[in-house]
Protein backbone atom coordinates (compact mmCIF):
# COMPACT_ATOMS: atom_id res chain seq x y z
CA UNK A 1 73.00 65.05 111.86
CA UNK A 2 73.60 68.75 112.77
CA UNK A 3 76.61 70.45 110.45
CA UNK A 4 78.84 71.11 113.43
CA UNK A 5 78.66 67.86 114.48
CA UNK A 6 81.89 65.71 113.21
CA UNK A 7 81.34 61.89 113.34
CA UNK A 8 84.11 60.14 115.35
CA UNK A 9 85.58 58.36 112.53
CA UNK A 10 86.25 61.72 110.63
CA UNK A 11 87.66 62.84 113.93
CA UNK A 12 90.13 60.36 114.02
CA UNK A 13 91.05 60.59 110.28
CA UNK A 14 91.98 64.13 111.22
CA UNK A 15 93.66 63.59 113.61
CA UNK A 16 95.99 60.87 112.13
CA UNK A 17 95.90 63.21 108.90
CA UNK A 18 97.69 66.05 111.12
CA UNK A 19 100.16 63.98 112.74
CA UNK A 20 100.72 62.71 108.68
CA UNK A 21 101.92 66.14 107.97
CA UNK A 22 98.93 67.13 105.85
CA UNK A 23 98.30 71.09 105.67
CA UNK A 24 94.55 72.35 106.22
CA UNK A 25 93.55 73.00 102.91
CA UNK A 26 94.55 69.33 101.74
CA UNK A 27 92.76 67.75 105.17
CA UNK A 28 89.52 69.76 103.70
CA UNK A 29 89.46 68.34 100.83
CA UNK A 30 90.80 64.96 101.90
CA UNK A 31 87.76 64.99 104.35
CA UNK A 32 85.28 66.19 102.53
CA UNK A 33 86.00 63.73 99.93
CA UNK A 34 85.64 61.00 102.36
CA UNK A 35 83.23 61.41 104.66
CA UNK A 36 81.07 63.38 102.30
CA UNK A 37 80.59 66.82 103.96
CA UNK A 38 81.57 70.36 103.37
CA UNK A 39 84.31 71.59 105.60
CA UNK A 40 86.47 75.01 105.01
CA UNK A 41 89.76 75.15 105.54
CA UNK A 42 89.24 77.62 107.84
CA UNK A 43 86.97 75.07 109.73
CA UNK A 44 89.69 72.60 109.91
CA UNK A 45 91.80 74.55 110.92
CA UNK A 46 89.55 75.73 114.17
CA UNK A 47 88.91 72.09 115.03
CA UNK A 48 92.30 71.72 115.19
CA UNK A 49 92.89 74.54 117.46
CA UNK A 50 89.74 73.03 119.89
CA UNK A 51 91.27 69.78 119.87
CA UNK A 52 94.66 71.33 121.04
CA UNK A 53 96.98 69.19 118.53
CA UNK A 54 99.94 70.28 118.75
CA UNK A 55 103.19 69.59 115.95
CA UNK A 56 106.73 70.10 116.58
CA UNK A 57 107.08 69.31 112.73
CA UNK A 58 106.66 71.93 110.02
CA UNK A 59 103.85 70.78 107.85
CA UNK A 60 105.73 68.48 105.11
CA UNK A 61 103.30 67.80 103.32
CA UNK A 62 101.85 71.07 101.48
CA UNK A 63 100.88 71.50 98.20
CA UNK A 64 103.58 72.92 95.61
CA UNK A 65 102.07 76.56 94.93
CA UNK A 66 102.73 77.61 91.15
CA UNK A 67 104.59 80.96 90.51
CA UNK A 68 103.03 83.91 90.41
CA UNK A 69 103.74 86.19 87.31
CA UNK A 70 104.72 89.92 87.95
CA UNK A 71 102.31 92.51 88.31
CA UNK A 72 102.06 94.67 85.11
CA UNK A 73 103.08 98.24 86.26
CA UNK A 74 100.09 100.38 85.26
CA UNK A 75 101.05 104.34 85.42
CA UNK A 76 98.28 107.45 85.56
CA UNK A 77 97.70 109.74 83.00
CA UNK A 78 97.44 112.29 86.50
CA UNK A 79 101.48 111.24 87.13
CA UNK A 80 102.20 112.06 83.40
CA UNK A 81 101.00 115.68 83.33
CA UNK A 82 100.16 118.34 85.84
CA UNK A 83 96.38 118.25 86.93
CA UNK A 84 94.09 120.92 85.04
CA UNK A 85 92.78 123.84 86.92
CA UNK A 86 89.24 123.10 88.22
CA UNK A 87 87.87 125.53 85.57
CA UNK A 88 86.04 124.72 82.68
CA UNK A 89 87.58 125.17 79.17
CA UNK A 90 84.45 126.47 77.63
CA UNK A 91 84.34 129.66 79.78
CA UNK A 92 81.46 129.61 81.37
CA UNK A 93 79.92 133.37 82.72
CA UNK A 94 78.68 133.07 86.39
CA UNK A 95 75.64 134.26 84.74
CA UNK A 96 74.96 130.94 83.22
CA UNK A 97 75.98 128.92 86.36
CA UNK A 98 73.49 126.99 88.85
CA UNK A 99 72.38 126.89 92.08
CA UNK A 100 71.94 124.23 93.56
CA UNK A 101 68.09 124.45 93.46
CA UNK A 102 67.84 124.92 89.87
CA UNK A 103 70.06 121.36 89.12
CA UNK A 104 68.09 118.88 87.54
CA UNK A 105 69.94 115.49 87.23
CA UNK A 106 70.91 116.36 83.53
CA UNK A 107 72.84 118.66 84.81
CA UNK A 108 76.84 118.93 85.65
CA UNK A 109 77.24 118.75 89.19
CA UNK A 110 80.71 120.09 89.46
CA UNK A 111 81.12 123.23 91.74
CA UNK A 112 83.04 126.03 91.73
CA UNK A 113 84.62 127.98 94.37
CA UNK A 114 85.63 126.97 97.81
CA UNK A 115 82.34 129.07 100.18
CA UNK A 116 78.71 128.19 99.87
CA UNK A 117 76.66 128.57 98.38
CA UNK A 118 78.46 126.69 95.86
CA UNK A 119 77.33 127.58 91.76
CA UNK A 120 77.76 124.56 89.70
CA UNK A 121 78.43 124.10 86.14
CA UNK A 122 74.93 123.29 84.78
CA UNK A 123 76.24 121.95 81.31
CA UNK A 124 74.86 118.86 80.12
CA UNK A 125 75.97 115.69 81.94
CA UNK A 126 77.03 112.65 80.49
CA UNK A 127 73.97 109.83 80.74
CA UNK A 128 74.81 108.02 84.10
CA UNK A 129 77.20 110.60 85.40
CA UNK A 130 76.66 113.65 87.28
CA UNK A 131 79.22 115.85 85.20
CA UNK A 132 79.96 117.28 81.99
CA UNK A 133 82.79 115.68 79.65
CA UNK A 134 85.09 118.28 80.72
CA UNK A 135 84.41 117.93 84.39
CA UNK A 136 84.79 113.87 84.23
CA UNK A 137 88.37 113.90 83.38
CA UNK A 138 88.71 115.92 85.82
CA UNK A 139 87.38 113.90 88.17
CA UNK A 140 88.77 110.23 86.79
CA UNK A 141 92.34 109.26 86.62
CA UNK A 142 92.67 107.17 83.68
CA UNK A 143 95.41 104.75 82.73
CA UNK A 144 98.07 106.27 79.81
CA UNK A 145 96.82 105.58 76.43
CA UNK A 146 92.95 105.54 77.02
């Protein structure tokens, strides 16, 4: 039998299920259970909504939910202290800067100045990121304390 199709017998177990009160999470699992299939909540809920039932009844019969604890408040070491100007600290000479032609992935990515062409750093990059260690906190907010 084709997934979509629901056997009469599970229809009617819905049914009486809804007019019971049950929400669509516990007629999910209540079905499934029973009859042996896989239905979503979300499925449920849409045969519901093609078979038109209707309750004047708020659903009594929903699970209790357990309380949530309170989010832990995380602040940003960027919130903390003003943010660096995009320079490096290890003065760099424009002589030593790249072009863009001459970066090899080794190399820090981070440019300078606001027309193009754009110069880049050129340091060494950290393995697996495209900047130097300077120019990665920079770029990363991290949480205080790290």
């Amino acid at each position: 039998m084709p997934a979509n199709v629901w056997p009469r017998e599970a229809m009617d177990y819905l049914v009486q299920s809804w007019r019971d009160g049950w929400s669509f999470s516990e007629l999910a699992e209540r079905i499934n259970e029973r009859f042996g299939v896989c239905r979503t909540r979300s499925a449920i809920a849409g045969k519901v909504a093609r078979m038109a039932l209707k309750t004047t009844e708020p659903r009594t019969r929903v699970a209790p939910k357990a309380p949530r604890a309170p989010r832990k408040i995380v602040a940003l070491s960027a919130e903390a202290s003003p943010r660096p100007a995009p320079r490096c600290d290890h003065v760099l000479p424009p002589t030593i800067w790249k072009n863009l032609l001459e970066l090899v992935d080794s190399d820090c990515h981070y440019p300078f100045g606001e027309t193009v062409p754009f110069p880049f750093c050129g340091l060494p990059a950290i393995p697996g990121l495209p900047w130097c260690p300077y120019h990665a906190k920079l770029c990363y907010n991290h949480p205080k304390g790290e």
